[in-house]
Protein backbone atom coordinates (compact mmCIF):
# COMPACT_ATOMS: atom_id res chain seq x y z
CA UNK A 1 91.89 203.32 -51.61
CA UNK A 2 89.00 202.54 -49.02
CA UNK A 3 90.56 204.49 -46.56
CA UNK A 4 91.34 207.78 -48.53
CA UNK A 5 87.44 207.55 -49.68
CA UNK A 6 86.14 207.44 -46.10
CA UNK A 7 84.56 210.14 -44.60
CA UNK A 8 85.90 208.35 -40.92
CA UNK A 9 88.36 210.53 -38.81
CA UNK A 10 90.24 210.08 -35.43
CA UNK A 11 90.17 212.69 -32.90
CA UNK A 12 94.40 213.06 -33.34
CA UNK A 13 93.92 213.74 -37.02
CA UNK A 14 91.02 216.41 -36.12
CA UNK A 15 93.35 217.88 -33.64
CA UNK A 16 96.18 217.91 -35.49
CA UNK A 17 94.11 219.41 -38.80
CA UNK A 18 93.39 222.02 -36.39
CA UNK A 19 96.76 222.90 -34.96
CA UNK A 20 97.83 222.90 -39.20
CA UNK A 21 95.16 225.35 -39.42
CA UNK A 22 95.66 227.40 -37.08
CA UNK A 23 99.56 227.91 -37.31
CA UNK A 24 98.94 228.84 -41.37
CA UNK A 25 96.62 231.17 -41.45
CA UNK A 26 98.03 232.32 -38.05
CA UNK A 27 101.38 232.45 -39.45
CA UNK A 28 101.18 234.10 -42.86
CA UNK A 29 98.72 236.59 -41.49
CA UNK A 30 100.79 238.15 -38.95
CA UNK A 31 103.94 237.68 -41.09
CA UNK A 32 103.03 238.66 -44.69
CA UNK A 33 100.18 240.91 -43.27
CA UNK A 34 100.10 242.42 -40.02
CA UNK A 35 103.78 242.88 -39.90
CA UNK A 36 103.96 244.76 -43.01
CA UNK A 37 100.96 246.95 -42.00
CA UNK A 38 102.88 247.59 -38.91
CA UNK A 39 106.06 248.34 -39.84
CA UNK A 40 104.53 250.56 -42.69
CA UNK A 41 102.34 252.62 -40.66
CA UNK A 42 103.04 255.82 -41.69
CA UNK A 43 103.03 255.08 -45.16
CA UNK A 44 100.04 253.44 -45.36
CA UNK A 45 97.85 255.72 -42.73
CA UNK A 46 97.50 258.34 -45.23
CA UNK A 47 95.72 256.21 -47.37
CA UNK A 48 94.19 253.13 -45.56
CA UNK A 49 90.36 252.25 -46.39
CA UNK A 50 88.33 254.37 -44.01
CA UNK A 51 86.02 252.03 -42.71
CA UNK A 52 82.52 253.67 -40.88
CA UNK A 53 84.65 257.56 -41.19
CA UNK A 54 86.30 256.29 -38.32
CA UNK A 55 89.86 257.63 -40.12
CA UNK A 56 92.36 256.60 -42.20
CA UNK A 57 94.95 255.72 -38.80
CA UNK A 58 92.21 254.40 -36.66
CA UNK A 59 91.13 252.17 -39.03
CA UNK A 60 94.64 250.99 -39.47
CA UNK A 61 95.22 250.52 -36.26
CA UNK A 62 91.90 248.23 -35.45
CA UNK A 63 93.37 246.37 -38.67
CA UNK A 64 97.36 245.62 -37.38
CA UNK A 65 95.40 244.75 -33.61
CA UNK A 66 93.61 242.37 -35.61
CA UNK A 67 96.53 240.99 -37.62
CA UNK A 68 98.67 241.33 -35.80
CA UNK A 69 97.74 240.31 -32.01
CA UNK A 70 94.60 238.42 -32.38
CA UNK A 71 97.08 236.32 -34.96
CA UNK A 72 99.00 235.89 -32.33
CA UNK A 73 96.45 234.67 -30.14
CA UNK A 74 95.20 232.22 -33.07
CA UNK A 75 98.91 230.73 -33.46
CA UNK A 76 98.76 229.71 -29.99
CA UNK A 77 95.32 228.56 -29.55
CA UNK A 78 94.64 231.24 -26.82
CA UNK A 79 91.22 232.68 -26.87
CA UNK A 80 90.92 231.08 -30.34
CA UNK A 81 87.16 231.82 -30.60
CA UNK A 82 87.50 235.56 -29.50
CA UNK A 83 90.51 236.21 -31.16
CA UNK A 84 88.83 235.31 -34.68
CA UNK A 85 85.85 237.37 -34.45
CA UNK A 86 88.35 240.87 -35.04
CA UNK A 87 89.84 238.67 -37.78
CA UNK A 88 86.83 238.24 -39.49
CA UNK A 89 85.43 241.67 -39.25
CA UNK A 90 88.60 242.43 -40.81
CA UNK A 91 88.57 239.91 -43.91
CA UNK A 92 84.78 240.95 -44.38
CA UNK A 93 85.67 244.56 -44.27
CA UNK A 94 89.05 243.85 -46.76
CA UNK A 95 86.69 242.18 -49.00
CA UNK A 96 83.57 243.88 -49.47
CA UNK A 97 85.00 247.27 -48.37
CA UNK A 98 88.33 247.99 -49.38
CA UNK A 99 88.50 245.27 -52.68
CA UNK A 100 84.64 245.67 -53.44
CA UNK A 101 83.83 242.32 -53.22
CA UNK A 102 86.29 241.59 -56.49
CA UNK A 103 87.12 238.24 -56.62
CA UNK A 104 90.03 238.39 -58.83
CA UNK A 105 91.64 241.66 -55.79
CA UNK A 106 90.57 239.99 -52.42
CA UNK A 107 90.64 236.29 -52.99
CA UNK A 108 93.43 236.31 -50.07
CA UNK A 109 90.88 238.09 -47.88
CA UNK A 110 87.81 235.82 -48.52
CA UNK A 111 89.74 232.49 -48.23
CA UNK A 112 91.31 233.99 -44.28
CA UNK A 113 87.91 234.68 -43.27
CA UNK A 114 86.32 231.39 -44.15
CA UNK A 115 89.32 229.63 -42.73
CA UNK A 116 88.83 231.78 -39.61
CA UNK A 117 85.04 231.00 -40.15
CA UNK A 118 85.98 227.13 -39.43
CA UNK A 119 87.93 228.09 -36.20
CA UNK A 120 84.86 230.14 -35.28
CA UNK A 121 82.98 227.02 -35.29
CA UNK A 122 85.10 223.97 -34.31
CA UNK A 123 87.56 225.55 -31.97
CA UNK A 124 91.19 225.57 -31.50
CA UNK A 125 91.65 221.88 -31.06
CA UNK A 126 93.59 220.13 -28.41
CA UNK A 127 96.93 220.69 -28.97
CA UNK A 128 96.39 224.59 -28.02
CA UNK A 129 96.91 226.65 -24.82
CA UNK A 130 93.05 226.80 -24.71
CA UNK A 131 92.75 222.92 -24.80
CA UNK A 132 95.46 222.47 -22.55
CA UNK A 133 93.82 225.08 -20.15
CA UNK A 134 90.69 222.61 -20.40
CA UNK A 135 91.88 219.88 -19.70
């Protein structure tokens, strides 16, 4: 009981909280996201959220890089950091934009970005191709 009350944690289980991270927001973004967007495209760049008047297939687009590559990129642990800034422009513009900030609509959205929010901060983690590149 002691031990599942301690706030004490070896750098393997931060690592390895990481890589869990990582691969499942990674994973069901590009798979239950990005690949639907994609494979959708025409259907839904008629009438995708125009963010900024940019258009309805631009803004897609920026959208299924995000999901879709920079996922990528966050599965693997490859320019983790970088990769999760276009992911949380994204979330932020899913939930205040397209969902108006509606709690009960873009839940999904607001719990991505804070999970991408922690990458952000604390990194990919060792067991990545960025820690492996450091080391």
């Amino acid at each position: 009981m002691r031990r599942l009350l301690s706030i004490k944690y070896s750098a393997g289980a931060f690592n390895f909280a990481m890589l869990v991270l990582r691969l499942g927001v990674g994973l069901l973004m590009l798979t239950q996201s990005g690949m639907y967007k994609l494979t959708h495209f025409s259907e839904l760049s008629a009438k995708f959220y125009n963010f900024l008047g940019m258009g309805d297939k631009a803004s897609l687009m920026l959208v299924i890089f995000a999901e879709v590559f920079c996922s990528f990129f966050v599965i693997l642990g490859l320019f983790t950091r970088l990769a999760v800034i276009p992911l949380i422009i994204t979330m932020c513009v899913a939930f205040f934009g397209a969902h108006n900030g509606n709690l009960q609509e873009g839940t999904a959205a607001l719990l991505y970005m804070f999970a991408y929010f922690v990458l952000l901060l604390l990194g990919p983690g060792r067991v990545s191709v960025d820690g492996m590149i450091k080391k």
